[in-house]
N, C-alpha and C. Protein backbone atom coordinates (compact mmCIF):
# COMPACT_ATOMS: atom_id res chain seq x y z
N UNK A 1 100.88 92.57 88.79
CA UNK A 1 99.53 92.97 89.11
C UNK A 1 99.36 92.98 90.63
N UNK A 2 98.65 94.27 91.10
CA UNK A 2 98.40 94.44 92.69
C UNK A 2 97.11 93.70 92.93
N UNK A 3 97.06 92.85 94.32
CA UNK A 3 95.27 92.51 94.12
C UNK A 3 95.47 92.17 95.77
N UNK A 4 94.46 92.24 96.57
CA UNK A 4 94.25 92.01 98.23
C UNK A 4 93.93 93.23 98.85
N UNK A 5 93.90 93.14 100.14
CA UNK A 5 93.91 95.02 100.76
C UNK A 5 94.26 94.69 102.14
N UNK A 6 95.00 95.88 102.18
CA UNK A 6 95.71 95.61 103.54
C UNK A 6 95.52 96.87 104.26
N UNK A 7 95.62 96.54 105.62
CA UNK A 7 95.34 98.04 106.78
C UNK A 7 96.67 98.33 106.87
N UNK A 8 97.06 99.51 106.80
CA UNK A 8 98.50 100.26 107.17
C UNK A 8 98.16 101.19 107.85
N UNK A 9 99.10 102.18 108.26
CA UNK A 9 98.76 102.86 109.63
C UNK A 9 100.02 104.33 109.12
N UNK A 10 99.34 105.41 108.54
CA UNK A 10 100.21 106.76 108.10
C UNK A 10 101.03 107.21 109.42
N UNK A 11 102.27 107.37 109.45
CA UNK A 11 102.70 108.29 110.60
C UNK A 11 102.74 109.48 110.95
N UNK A 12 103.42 110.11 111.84
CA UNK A 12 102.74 111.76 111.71
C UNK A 12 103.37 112.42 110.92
N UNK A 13 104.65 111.96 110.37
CA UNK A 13 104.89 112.87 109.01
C UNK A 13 104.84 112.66 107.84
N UNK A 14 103.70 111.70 107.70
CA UNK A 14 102.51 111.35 106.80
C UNK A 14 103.52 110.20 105.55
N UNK A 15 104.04 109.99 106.38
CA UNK A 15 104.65 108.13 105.72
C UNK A 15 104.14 107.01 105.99
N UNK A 16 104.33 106.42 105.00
CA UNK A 16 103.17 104.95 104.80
C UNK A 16 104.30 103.53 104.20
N UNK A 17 104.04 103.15 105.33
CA UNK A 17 104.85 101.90 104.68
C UNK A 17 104.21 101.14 103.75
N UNK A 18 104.39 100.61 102.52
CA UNK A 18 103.76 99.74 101.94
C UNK A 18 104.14 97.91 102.23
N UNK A 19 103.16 97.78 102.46
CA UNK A 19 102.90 96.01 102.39
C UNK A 19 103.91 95.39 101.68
N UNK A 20 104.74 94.25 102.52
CA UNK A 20 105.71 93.42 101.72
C UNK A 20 105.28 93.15 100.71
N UNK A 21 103.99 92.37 100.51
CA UNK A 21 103.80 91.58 99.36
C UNK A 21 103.61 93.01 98.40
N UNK A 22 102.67 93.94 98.63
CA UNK A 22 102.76 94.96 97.80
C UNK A 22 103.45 95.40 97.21
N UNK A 23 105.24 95.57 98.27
CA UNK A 23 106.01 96.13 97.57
C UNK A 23 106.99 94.90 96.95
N UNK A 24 106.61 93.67 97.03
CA UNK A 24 107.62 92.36 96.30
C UNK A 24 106.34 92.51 94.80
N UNK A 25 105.45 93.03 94.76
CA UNK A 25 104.45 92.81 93.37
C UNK A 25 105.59 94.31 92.22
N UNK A 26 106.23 95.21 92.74
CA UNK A 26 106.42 96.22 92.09
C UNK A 26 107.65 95.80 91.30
N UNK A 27 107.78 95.53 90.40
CA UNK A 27 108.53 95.33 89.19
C UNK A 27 109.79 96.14 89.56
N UNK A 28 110.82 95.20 89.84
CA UNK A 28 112.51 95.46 89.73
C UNK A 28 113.10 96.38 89.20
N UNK A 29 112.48 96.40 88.09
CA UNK A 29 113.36 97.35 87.21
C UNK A 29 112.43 99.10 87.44
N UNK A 30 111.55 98.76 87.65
CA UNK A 30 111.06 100.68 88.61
C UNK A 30 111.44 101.25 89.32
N UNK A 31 112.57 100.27 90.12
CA UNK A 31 113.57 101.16 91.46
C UNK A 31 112.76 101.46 92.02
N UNK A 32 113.19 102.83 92.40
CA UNK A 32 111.95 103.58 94.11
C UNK A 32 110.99 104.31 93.24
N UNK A 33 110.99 104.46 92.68
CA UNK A 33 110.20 105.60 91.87
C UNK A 33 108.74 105.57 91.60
N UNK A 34 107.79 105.91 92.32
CA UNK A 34 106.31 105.53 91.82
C UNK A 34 105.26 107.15 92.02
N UNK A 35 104.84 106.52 90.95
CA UNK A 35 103.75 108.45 90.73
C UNK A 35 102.44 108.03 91.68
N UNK A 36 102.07 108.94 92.14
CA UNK A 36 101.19 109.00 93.09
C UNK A 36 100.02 109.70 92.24
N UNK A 37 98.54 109.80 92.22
CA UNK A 37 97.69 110.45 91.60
C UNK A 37 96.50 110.61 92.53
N UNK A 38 96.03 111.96 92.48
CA UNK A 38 94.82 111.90 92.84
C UNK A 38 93.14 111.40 92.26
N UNK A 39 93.10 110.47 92.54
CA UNK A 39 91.76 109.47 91.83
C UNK A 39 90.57 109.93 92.07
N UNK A 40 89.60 109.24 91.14
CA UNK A 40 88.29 108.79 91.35
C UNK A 40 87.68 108.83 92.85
N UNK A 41 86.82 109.05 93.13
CA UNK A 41 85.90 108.34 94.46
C UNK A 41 87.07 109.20 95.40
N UNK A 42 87.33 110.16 95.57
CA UNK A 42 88.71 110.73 96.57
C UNK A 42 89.73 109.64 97.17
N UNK A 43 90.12 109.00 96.02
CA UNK A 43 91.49 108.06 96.91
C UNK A 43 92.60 108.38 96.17
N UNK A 44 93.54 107.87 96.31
CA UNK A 44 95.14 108.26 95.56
C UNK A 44 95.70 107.04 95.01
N UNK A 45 96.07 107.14 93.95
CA UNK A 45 95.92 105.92 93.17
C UNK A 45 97.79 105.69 93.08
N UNK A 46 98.20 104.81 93.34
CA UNK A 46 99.95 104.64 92.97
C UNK A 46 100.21 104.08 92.18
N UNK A 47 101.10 104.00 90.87
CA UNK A 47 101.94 103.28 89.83
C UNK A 47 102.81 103.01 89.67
N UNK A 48 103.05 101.96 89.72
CA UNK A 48 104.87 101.96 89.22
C UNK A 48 105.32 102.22 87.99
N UNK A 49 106.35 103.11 87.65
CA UNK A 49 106.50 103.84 86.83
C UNK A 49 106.13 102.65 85.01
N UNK A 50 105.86 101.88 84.58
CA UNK A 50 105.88 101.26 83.42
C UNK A 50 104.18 101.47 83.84
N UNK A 51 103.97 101.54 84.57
CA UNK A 51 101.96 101.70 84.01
C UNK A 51 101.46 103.02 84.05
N UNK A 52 102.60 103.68 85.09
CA UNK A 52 102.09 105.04 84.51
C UNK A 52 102.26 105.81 83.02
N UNK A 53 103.18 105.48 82.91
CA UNK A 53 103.95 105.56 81.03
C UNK A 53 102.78 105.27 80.68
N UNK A 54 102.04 104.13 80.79
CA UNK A 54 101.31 103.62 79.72
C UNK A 54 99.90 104.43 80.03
N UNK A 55 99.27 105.31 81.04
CA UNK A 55 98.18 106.28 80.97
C UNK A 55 99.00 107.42 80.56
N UNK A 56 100.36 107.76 81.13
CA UNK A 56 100.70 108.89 80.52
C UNK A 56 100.80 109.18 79.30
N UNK A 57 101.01 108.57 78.72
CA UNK A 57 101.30 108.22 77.17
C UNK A 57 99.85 108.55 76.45
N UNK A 58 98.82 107.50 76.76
CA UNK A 58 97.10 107.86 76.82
C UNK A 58 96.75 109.59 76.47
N UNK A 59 97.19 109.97 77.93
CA UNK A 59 96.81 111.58 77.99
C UNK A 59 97.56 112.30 77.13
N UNK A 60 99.30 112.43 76.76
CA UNK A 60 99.84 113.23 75.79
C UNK A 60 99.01 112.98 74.60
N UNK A 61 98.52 111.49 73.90
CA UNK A 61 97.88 111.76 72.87
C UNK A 61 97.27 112.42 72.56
N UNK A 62 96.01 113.20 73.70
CA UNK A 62 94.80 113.86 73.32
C UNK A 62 95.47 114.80 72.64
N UNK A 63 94.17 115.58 72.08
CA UNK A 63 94.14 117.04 71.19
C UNK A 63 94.44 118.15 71.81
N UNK A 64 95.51 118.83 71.96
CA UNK A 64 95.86 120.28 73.07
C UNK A 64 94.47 121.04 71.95
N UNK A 65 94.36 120.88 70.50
CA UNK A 65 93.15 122.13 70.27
C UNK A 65 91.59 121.71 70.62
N UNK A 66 91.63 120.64 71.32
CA UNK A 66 89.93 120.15 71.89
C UNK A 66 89.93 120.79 73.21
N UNK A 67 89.22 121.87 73.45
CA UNK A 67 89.03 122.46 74.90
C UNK A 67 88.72 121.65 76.16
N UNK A 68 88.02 120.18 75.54
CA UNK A 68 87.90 119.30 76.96
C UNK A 68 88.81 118.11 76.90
N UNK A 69 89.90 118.11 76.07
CA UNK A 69 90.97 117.39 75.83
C UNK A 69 91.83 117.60 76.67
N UNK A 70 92.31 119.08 76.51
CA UNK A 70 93.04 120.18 76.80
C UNK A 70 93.02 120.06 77.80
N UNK A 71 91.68 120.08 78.83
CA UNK A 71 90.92 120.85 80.54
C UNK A 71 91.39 119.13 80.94
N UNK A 72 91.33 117.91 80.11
CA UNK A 72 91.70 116.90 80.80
C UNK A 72 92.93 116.01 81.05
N UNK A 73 93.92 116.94 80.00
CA UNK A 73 95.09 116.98 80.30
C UNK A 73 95.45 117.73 81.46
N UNK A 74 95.55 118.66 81.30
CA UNK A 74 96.09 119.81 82.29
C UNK A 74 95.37 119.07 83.66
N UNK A 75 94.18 118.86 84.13
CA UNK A 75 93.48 118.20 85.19
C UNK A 75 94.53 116.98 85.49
N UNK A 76 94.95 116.06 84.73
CA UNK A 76 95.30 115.18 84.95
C UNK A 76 97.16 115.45 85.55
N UNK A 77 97.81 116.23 84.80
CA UNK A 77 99.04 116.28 84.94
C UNK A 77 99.64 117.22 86.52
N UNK A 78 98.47 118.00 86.43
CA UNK A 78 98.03 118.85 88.07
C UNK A 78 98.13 117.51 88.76
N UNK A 79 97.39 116.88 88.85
CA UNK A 79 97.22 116.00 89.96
C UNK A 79 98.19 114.91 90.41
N UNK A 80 99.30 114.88 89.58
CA UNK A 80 100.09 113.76 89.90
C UNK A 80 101.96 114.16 90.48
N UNK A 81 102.11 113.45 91.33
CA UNK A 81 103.52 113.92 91.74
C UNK A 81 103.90 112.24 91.99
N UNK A 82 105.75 112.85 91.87
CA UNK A 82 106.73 111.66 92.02
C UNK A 82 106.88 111.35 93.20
N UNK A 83 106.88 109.90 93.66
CA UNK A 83 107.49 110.16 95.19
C UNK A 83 108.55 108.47 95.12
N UNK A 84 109.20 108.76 96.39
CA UNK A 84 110.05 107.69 96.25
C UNK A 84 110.02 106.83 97.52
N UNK A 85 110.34 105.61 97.39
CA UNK A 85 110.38 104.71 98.52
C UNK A 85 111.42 105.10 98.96
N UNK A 86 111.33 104.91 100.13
CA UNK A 86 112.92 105.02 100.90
C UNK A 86 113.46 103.16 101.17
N UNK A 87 114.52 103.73 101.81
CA UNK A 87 115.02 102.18 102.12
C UNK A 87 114.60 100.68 103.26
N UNK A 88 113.21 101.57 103.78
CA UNK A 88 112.36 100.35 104.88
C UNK A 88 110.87 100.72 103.83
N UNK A 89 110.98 100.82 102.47
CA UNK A 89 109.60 100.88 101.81
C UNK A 89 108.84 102.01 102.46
N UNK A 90 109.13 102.73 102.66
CA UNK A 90 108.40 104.08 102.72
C UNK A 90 108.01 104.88 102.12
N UNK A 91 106.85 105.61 102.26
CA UNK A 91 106.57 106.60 100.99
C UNK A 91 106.41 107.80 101.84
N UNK A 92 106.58 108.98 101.38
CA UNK A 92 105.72 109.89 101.94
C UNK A 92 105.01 111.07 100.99
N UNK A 93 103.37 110.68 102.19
CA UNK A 93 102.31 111.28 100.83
C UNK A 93 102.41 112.40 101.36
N UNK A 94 102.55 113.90 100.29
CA UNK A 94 102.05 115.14 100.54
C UNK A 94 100.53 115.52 101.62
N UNK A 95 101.08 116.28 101.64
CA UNK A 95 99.99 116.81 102.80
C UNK A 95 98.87 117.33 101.74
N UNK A 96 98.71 117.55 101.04
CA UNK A 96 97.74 118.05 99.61
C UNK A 96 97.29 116.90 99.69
N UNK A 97 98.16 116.05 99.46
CA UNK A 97 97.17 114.48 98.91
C UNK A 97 96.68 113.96 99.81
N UNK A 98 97.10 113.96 100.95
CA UNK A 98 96.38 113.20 102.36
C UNK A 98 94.85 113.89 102.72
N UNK A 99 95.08 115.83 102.10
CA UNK A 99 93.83 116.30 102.46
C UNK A 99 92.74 115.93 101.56
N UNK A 100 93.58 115.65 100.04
CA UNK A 100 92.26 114.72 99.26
C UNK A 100 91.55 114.21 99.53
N UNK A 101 92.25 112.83 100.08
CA UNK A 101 91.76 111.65 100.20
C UNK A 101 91.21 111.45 101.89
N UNK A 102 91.65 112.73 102.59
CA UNK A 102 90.84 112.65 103.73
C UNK A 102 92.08 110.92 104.42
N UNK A 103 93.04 111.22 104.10
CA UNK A 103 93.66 110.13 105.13
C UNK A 103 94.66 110.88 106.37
N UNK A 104 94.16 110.09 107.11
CA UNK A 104 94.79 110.11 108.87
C UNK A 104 95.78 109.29 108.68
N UNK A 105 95.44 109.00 110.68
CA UNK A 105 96.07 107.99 110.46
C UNK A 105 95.91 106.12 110.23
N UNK A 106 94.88 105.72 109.76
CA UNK A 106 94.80 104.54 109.47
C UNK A 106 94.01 104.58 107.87
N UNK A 107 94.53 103.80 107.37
CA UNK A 107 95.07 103.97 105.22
C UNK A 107 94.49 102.80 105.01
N UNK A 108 94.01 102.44 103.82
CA UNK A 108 93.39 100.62 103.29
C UNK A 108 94.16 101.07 102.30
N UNK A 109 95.20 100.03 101.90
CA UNK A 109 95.94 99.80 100.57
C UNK A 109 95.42 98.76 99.62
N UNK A 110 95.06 99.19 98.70
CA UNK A 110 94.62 98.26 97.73
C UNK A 110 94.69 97.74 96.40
N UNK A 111 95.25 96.63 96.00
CA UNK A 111 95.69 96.36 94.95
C UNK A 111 94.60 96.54 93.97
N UNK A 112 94.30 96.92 92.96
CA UNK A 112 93.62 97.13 91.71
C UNK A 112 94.25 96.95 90.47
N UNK A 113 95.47 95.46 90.34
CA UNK A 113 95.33 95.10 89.27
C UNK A 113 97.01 95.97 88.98
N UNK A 114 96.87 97.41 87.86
CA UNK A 114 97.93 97.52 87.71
C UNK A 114 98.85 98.59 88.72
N UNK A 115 97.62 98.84 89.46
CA UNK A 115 97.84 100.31 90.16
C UNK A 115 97.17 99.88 91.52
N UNK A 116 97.87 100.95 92.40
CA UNK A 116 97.16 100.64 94.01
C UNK A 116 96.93 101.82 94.35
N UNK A 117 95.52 101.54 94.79
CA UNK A 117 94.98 102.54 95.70
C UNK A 117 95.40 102.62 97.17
N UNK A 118 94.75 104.72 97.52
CA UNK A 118 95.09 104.43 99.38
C UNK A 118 93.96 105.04 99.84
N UNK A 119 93.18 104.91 100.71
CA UNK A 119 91.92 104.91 101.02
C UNK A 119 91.68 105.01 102.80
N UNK A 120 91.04 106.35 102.66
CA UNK A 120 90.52 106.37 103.98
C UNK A 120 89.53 105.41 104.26
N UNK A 121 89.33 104.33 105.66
CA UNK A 121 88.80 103.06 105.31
C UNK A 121 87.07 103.51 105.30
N UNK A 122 86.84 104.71 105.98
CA UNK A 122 85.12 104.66 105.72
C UNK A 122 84.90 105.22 104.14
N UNK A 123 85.53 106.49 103.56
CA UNK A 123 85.98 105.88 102.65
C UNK A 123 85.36 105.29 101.75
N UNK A 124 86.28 104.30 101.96
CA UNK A 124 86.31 103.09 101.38
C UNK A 124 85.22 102.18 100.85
N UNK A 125 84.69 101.72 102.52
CA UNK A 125 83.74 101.27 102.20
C UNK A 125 82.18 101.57 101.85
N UNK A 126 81.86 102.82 100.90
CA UNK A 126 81.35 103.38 100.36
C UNK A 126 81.80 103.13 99.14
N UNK A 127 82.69 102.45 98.83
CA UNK A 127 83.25 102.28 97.39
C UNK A 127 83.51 100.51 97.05
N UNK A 128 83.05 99.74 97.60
CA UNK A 128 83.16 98.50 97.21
C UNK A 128 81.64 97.80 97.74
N UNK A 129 81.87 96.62 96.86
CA UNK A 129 80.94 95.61 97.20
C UNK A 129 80.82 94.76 98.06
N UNK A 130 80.11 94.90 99.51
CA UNK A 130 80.44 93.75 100.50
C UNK A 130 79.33 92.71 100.41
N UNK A 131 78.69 92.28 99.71
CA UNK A 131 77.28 91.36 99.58
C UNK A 131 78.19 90.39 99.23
N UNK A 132 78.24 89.36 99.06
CA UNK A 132 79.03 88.54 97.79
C UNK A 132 77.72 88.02 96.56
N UNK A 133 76.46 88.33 96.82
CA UNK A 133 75.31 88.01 96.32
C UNK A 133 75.39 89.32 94.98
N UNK A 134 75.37 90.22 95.72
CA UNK A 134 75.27 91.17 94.59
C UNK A 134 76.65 91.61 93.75
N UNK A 135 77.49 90.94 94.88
CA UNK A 135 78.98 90.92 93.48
C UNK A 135 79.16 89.55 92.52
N UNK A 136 78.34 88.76 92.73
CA UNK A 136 78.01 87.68 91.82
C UNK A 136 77.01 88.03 90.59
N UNK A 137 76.01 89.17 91.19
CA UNK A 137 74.82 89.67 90.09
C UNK A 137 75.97 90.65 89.11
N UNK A 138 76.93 91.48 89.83
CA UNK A 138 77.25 92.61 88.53
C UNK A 138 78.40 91.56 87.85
N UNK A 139 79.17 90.40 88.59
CA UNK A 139 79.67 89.59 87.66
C UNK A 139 79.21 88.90 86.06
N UNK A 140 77.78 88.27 87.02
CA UNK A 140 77.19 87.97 85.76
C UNK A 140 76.84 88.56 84.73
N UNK A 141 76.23 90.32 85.42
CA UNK A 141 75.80 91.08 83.66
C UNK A 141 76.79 91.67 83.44
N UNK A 142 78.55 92.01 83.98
CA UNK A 142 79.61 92.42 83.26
C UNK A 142 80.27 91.43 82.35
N UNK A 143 80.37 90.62 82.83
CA UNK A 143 81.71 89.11 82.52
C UNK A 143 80.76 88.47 81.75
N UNK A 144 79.93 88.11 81.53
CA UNK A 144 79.07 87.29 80.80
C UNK A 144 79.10 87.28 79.01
């Protein structure tokens, strides 16, 4: 499981090192291999290959004869490409995906559990909770 967030810094030919601890959280047996996706809220979401199986798997189920099954397969399988670490943990994100997510050069990596996000940091913070008051209120009426 990914969880913390860290500042990284894209280079100009749009490689991103990932975070030691980030990349000591990625399961051994995935090798270099991690799918990249274009997400929610415009960020790019990364997997290591055993959790992507497990949404990919999700999406082949749907119905190819349900027209919004169909539109959310095809949506989904568009959006995702392979990429590989190199040998100093490197990735490099497509230039498509960087224009997604609107990333330069400074990236927020963020663990979310099974998958990590990459996030332009303003962004970003348009997408999280900085109160700790009001992340205690949606605790209580989610978790409760």
């Amino acid at each position: 499981m990914f969880n913390s967030q860290y500042d990284v810094k894209l280079d100009p030919k749009g490689r991103l090192v990932l975070p030691s601890k980030v990349k000591g959280a990625i399961p051994e047996a995935n090798g270099t291999t991690l799918m990249l996706r274009m997400a929610e809220d415009r960020c790019l979401a990364l997997y290591p290959m055993v959790e992507y199986k497990k949404l990919e798997s999700q999406i082949k189920s749907l119905n190819i004869n349900n027209p919004e099954q169909r539109m959310l397969q095809r949506s989904f399988f568009n959006s995702v490409v392979e990429v590989e670490l190199d040998s100093t943990g490197r990735l490099l994100i497509p230039k498509l995906y960087q224009t997604y997510a609107s990333l330069e050069k400074d990236v927020v990596v963020v663990g979310m559990g099974p998958r990590i996000e990459l996030w332009n940091p303003d962004n970003y913070l348009k997408h999280i909770i900085v109160d700790p008051a009001d992340m205690s209120s949606l605790m209580e009426k989610y978790l409760s």
